[in-house]
C-alpha atoms as a PDB file:
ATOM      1  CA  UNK A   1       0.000   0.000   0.000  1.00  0.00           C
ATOM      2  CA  UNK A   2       1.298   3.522  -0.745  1.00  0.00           C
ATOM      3  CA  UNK A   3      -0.407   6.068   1.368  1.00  0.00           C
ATOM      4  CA  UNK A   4      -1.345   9.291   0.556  1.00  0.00           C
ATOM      5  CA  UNK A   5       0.764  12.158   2.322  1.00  0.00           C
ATOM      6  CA  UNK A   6       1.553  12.388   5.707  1.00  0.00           C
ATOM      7  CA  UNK A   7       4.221  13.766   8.573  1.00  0.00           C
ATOM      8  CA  UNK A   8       6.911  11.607   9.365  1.00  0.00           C
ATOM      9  CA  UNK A   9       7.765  11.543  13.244  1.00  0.00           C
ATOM     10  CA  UNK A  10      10.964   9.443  14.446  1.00  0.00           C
ATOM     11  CA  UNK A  11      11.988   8.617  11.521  1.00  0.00           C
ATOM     12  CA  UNK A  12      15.226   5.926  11.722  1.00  0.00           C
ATOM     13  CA  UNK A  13      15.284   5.486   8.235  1.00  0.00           C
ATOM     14  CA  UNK A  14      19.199   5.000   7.314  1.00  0.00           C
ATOM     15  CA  UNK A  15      21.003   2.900  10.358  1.00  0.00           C
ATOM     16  CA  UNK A  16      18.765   0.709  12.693  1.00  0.00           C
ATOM     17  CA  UNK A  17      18.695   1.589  15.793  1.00  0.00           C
ATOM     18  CA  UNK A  18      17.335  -0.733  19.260  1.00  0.00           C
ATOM     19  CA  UNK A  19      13.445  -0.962  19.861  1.00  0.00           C
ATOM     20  CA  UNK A  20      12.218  -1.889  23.538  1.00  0.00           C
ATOM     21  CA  UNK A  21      12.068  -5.459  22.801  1.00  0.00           C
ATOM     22  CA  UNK A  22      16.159  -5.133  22.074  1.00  0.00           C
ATOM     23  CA  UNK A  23      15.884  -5.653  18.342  1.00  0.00           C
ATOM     24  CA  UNK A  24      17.646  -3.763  15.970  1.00  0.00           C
ATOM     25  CA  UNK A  25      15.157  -2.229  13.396  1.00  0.00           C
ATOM     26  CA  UNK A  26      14.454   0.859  11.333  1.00  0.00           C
ATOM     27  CA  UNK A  27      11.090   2.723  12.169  1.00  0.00           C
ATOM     28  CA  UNK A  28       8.601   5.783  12.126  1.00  0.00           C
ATOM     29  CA  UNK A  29       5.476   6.459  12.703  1.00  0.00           C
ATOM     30  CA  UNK A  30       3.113   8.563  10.665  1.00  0.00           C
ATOM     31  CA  UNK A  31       0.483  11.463  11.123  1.00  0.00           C
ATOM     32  CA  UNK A  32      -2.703  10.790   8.845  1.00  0.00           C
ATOM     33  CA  UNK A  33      -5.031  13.982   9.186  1.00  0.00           C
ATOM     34  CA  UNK A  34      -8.443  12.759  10.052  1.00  0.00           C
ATOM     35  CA  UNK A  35      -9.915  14.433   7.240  1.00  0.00           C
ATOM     36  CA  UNK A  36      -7.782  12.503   5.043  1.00  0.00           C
ATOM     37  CA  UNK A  37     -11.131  10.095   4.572  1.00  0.00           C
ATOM     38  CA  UNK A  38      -9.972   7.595   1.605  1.00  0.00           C
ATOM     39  CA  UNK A  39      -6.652   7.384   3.351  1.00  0.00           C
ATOM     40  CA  UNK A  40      -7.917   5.918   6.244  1.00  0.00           C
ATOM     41  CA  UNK A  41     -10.556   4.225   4.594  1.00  0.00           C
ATOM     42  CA  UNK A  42      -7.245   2.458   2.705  1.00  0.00           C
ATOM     43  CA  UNK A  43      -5.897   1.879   6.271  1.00  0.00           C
ATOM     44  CA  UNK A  44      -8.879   0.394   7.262  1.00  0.00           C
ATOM     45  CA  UNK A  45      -9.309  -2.130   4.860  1.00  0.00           C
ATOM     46  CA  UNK A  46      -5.362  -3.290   5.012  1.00  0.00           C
ATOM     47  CA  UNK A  47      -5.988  -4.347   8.356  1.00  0.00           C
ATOM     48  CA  UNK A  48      -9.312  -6.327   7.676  1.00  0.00           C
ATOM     49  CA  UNK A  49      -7.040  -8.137   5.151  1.00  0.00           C
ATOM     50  CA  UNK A  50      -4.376  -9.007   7.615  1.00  0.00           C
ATOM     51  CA  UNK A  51      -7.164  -9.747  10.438  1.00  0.00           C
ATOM     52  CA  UNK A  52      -8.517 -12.392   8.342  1.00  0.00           C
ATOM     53  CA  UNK A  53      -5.328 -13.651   7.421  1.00  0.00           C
ATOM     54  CA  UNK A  54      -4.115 -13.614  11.498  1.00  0.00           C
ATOM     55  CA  UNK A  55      -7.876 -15.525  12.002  1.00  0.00           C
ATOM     56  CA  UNK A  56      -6.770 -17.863   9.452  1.00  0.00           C
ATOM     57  CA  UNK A  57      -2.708 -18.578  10.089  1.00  0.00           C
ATOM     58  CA  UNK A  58      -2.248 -17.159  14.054  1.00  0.00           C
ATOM     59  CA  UNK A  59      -5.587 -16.854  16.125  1.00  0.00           C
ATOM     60  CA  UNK A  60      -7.718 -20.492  15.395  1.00  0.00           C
ATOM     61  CA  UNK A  61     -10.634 -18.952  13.869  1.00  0.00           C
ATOM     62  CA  UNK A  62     -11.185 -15.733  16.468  1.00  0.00           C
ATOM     63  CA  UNK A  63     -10.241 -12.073  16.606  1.00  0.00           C
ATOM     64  CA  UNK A  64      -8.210 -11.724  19.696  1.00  0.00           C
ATOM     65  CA  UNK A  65      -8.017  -8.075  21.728  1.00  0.00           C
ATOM     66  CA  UNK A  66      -4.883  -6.252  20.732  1.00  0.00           C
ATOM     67  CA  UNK A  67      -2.388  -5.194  23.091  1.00  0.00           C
ATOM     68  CA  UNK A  68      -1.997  -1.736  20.014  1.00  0.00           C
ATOM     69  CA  UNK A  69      -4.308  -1.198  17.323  1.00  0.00           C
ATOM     70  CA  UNK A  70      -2.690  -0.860  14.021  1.00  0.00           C
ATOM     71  CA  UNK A  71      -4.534   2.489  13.588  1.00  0.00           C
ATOM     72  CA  UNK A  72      -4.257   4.932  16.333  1.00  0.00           C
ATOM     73  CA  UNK A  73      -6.210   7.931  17.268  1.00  0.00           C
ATOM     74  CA  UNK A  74      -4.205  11.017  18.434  1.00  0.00           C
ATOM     75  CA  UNK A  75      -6.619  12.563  19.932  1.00  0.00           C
ATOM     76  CA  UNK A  76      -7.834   9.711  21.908  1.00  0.00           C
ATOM     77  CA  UNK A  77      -4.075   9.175  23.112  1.00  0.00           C
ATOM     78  CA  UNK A  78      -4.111  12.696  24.333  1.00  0.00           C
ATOM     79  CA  UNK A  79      -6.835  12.982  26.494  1.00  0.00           C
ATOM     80  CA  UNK A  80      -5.588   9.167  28.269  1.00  0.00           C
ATOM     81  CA  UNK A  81      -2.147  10.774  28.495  1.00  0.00           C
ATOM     82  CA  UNK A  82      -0.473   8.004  26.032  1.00  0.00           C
ATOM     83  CA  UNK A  83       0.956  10.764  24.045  1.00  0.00           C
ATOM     84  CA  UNK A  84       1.305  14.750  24.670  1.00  0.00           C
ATOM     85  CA  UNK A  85       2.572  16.261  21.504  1.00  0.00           C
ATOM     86  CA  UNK A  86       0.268  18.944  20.226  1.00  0.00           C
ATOM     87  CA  UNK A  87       0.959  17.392  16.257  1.00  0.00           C
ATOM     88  CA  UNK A  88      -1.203  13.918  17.150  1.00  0.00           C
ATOM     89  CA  UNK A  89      -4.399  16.427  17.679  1.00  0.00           C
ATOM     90  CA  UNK A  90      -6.462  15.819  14.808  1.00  0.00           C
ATOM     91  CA  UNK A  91      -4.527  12.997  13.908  1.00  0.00           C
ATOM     92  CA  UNK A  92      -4.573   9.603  13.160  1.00  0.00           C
ATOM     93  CA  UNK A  93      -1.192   7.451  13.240  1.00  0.00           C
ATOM     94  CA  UNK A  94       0.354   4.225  12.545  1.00  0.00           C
ATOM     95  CA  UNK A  95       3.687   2.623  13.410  1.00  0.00           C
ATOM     96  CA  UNK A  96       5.852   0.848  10.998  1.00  0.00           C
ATOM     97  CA  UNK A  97       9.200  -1.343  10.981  1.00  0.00           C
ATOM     98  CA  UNK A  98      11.679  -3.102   9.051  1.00  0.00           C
ATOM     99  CA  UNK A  99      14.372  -5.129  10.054  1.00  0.00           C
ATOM    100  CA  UNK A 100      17.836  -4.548  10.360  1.00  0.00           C
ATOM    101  CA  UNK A 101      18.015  -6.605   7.227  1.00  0.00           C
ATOM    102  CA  UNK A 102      16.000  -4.991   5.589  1.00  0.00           C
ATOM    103  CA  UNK A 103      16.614  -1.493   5.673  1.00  0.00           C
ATOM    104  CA  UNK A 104      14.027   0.618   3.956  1.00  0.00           C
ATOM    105  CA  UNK A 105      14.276   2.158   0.183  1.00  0.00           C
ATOM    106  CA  UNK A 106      14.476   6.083   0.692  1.00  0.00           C
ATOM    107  CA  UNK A 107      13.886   8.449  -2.097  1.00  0.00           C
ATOM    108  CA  UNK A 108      13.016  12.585  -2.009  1.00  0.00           C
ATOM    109  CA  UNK A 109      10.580  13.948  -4.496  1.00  0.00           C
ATOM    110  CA  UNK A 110      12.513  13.381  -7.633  1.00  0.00           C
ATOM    111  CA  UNK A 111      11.841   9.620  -6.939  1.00  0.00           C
ATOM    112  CA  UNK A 112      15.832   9.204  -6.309  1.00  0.00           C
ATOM    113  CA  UNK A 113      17.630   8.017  -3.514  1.00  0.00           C
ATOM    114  CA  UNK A 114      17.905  10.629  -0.982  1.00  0.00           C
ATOM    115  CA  UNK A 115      21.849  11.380  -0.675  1.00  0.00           C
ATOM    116  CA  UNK A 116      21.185  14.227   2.150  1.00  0.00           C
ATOM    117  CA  UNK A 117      20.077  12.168   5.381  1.00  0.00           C
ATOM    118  CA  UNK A 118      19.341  15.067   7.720  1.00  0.00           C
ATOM    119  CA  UNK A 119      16.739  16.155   5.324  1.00  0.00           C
ATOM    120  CA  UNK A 120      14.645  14.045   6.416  1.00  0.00           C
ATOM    121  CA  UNK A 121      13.096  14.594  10.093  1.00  0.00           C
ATOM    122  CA  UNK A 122      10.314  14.550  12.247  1.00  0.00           C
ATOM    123  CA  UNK A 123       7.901  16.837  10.559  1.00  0.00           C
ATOM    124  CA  UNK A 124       8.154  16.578   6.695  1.00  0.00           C
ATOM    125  CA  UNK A 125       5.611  15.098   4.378  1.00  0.00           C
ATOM    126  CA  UNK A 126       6.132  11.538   2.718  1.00  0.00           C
ATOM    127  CA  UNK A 127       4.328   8.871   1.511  1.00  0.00           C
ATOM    128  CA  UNK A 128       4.933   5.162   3.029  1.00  0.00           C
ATOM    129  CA  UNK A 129       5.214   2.192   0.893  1.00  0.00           C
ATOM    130  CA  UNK A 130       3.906  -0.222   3.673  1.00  0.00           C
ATOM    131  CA  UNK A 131       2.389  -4.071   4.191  1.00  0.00           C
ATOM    132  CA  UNK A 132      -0.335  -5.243   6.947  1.00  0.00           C
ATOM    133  CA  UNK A 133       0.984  -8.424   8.330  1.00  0.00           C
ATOM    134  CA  UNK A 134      -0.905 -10.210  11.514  1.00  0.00           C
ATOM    135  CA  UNK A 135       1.316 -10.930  14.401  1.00  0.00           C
ATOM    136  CA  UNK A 136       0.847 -13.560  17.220  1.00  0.00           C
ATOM    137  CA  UNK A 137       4.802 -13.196  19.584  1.00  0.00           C
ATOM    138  CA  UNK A 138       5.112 -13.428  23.121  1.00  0.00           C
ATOM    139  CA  UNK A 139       1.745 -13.541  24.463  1.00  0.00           C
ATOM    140  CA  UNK A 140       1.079 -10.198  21.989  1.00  0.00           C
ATOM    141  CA  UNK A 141      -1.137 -10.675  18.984  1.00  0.00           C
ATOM    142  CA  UNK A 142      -2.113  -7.953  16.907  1.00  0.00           C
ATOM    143  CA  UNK A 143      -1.487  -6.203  13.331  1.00  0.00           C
ATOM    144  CA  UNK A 144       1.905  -4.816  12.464  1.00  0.00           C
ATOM    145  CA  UNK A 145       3.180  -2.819   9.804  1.00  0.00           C
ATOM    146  CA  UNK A 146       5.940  -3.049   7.809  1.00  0.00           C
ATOM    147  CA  UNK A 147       8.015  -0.609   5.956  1.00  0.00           C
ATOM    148  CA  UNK A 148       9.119  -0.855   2.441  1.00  0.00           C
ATOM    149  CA  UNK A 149      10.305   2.472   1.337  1.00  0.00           C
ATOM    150  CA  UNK A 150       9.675   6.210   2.325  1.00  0.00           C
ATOM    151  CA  UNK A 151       9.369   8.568  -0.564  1.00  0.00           C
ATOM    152  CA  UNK A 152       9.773  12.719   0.893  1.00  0.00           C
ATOM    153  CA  UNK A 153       7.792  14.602  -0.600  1.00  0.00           C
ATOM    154  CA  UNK A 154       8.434  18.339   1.105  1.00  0.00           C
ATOM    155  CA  UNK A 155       9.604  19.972   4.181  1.00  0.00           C
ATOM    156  CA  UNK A 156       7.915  20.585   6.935  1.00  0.00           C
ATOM    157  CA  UNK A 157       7.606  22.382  10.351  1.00  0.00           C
ATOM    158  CA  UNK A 158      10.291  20.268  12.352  1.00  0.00           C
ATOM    159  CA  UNK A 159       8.383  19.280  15.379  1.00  0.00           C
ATOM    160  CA  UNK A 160      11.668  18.496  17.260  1.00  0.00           C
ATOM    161  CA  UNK A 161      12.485  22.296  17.087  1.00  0.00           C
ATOM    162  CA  UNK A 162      15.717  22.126  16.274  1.00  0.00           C
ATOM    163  CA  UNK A 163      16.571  24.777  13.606  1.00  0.00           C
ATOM    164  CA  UNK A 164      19.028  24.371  10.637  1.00  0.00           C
ATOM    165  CA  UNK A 165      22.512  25.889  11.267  1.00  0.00           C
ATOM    166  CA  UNK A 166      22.334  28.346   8.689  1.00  0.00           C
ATOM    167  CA  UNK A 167      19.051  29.587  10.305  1.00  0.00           C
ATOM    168  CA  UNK A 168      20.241  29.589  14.124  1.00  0.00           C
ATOM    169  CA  UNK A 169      23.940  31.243  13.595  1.00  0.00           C
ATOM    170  CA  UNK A 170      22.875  33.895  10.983  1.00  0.00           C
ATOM    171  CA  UNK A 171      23.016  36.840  13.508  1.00  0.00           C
ATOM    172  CA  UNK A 172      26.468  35.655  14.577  1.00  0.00           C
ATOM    173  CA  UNK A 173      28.025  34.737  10.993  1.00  0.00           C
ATOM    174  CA  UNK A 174      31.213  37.129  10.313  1.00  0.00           C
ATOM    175  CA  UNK A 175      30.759  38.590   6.705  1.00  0.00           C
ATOM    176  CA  UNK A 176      33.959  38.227   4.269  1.00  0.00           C
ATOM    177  CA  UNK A 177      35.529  41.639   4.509  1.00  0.00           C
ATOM    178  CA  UNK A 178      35.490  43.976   1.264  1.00  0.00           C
ATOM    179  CA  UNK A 179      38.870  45.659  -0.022  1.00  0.00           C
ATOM    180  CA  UNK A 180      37.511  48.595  -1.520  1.00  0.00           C
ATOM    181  CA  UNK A 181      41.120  49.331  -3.385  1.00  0.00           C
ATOM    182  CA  UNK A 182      41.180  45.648  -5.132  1.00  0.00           C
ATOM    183  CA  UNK A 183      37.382  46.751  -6.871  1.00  0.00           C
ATOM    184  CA  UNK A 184      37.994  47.366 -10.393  1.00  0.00           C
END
């Protein structure tokens, strides 16, 4: 599935890093507006695919209750105190993964691998190329995603608020004297 566009938010796109569970894996998570209807329509229906799959291959016949559901609710996470950024508020949002084997495809807008890492960041827009798959590990069963590629399409408000270095030094930057008598 390739979803429409979205905000990336911790993206660890181009070295794995350690999840919770000690696993080396590359990640994000991303911000679907909820008026973004078809999109999550598209989510929706991914999942019914892999539930009936997990029914089929993981769970003997029965939906099980899901420790996370594949498709979260930002707003809902707010108000329980599960998350307290101001960017899940009108917000849907999904998690997604790849092994440290299988690092992700990443490509900016011209559809060509991205050569400048630290443009991408929490807060631009991309599109996912993703997969539902049903999970049943550890006494956890639920619906995973997995991440194929990550295609940036813009920039966006970082919502780390870290500012680029041009941007934060300008005031301070020396300029390159002029010698008036070398001006032809």
């Amino acid at each position: 599935m390739i979803t429409n566009p979205g905000t990336i938010t911790f993206p660890v796109l181009f070295e794995s890093k350690e999840n919770l569970s000690g696993d080396l894996k590359f990640s994000c998570s991303l911000l679907i507006p909820k008026t973004d209807k078809e999109g999550i329509a598209r989510f929706k229906a991914e999942i019914a695919k892999a539930v009936e799959k997990g029914k089929e291959k993981h769970w003997n016949g029965k939906v099980p209750k899901f420790r996370y559901e594949p498709l979260r609710d930002g707003d809902k996470e707010l108000e329980s105190g599960d998350k307290d950024g101001a960017e899940y508020k009108g917000m849907m949002f999904i998690n997604v993964s790849a092994n440290d084997d299988s690092p992700p495809g990443v490509v900016g807008p011209d559809a060509q691998p991205l050569m400048d890492h630290g443009s991408m960041y929490s807060g631009c827009l991309v599109r996912l190329d993703i997969r539902a798959f049903p999970y049943k590990r550890g006494g956890n069963n639920g619906v995973g995603w997995w991440l194929n590629n990550v295609m940036l399409l813009d920039d966006g408000p970082r919502l780390d608020g870290k500012m680029n270095a041009v941007d934060a030094f300008a005031e301070y930057g020396q300029q390159p004297e002029v010698d008036d008598d070398n001006l032809a």
